[in-house]
Protein backbone atom coordinates (compact mmCIF):
# COMPACT_ATOMS: atom_id res chain seq x y z
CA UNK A 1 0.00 0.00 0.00
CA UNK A 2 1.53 3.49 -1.21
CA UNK A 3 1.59 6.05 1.96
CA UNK A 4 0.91 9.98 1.11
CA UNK A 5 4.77 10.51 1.21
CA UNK A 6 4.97 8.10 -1.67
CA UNK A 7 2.50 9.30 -4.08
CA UNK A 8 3.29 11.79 -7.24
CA UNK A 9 0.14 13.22 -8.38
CA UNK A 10 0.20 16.77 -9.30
CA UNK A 11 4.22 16.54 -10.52
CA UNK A 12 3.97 17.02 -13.64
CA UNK A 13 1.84 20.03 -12.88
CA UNK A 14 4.47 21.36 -10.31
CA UNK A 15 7.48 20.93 -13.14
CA UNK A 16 5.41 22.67 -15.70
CA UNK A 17 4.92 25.49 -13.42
CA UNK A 18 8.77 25.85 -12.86
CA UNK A 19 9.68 25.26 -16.54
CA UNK A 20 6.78 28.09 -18.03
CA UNK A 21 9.14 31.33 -16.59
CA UNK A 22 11.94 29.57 -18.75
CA UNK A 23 9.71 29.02 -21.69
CA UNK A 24 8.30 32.38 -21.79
CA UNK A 25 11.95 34.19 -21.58
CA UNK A 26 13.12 31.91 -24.27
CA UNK A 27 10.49 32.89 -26.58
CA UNK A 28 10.85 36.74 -26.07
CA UNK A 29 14.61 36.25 -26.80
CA UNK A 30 13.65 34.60 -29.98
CA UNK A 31 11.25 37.59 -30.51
CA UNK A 32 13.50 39.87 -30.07
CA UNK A 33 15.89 38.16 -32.43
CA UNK A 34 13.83 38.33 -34.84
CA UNK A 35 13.20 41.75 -34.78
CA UNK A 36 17.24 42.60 -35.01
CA UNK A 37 16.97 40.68 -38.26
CA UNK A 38 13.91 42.82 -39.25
CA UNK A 39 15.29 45.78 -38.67
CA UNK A 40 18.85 45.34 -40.60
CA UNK A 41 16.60 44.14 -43.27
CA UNK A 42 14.61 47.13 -43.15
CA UNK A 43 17.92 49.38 -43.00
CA UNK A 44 19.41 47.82 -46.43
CA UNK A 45 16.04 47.98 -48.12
CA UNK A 46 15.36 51.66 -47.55
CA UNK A 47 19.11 52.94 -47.94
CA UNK A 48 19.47 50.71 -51.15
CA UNK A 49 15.78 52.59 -52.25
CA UNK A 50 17.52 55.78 -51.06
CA UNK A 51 20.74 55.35 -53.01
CA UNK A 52 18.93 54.57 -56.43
CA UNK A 53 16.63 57.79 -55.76
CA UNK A 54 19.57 60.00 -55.10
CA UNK A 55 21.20 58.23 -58.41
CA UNK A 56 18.46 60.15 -60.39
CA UNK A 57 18.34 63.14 -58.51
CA UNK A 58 15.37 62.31 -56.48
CA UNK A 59 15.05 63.43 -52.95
CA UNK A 60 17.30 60.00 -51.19
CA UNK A 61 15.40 60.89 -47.69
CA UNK A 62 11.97 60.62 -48.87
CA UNK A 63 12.42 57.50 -50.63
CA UNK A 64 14.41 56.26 -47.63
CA UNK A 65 11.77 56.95 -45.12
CA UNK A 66 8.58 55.72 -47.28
CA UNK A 67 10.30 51.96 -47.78
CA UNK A 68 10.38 52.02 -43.72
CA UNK A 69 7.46 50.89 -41.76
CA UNK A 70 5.61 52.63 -38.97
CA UNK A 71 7.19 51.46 -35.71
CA UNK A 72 10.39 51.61 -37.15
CA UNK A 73 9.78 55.31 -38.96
CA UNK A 74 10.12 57.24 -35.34
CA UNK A 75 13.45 58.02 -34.80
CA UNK A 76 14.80 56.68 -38.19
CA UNK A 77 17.91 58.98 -39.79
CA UNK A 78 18.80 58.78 -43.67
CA UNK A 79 21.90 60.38 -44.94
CA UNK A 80 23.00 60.42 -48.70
CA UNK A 81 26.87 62.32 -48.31
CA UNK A 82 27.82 62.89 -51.74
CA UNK A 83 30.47 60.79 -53.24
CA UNK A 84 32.59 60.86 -56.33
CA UNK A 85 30.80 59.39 -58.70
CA UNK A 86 29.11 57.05 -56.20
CA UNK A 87 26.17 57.71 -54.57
CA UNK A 88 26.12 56.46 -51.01
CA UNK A 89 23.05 55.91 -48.83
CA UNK A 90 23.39 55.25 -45.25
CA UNK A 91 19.55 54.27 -43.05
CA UNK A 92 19.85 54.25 -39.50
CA UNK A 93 17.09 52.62 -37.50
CA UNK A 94 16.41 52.16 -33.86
CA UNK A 95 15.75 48.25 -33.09
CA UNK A 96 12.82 47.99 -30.86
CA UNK A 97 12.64 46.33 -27.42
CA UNK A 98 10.26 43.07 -28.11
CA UNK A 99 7.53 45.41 -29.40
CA UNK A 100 7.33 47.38 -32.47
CA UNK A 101 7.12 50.97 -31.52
CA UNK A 102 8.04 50.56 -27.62
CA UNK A 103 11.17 51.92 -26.74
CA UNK A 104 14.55 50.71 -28.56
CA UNK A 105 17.98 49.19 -27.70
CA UNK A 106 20.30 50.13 -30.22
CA UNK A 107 20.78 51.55 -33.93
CA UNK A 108 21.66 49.17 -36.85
CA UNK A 109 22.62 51.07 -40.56
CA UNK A 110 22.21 49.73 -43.45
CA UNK A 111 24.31 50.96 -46.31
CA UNK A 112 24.38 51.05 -50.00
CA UNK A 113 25.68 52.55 -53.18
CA UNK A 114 24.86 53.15 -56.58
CA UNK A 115 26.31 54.75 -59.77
CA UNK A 116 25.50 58.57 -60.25
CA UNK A 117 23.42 58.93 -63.13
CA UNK A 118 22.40 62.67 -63.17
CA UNK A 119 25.18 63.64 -65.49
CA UNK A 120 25.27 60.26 -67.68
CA UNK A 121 24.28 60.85 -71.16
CA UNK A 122 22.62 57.62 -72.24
């Protein structure tokens, strides 16, 4: 006969409990991973769109800030320094703290380049 000392019930219930803090933090660090990744991709997408504009002779900042989304626009810095025969583009973003729009923890840039075409003759 099995005393109350010896019986289990309600274990796996008491190791679930102690494992769901460690579940939850593992998933917001995968969250916030992922937005890292978002936001460098975001960064390259909207300088590479600002260095083509600026190629042309459109204004680089505008089309730098309209290929950024919302959460990310706040805050967000494009620069197109003029090169020598290049035209650089350089996006600066904030990357946000496990929600979009909430605070940030640190820039990321993304850079690009393209040819200048205002003077070319075609």
């Amino acid at each position: 006969m099995r005393t109350y000392r010896d019986d289990d019930r309600g274990q796996v219930a008491v190791e679930f409990l102690g494992m769901v803090p460690l579940i939850l933090l593992t998933l917001a660090l995968l969250w916030q991973v992922v937005l890292v990744g978002y936001t460098y991709t975001l960064a390259g997408n909207a300088a590479d769109e600002a260095a083509r504009a600026a190629a042309v002779g459109d204004d680089c900042q505008e089309a730098g800030l309209r290929h950024v989304d919302g959460a990310w626009r706040d805050g967000a810095e494009v620069s197109c320094p003029p090169g020598d025969g290049m035209v650089t583009a350089v996006v600066s973003l904030q990357v946000p703290a496990l929600v979009p729009g909430v605070g940030g923890l640190f820039r990321v840039d993304g850079k690009a380049a393209a040819v200048d075409e205002k003077g070319a003759t075609p």
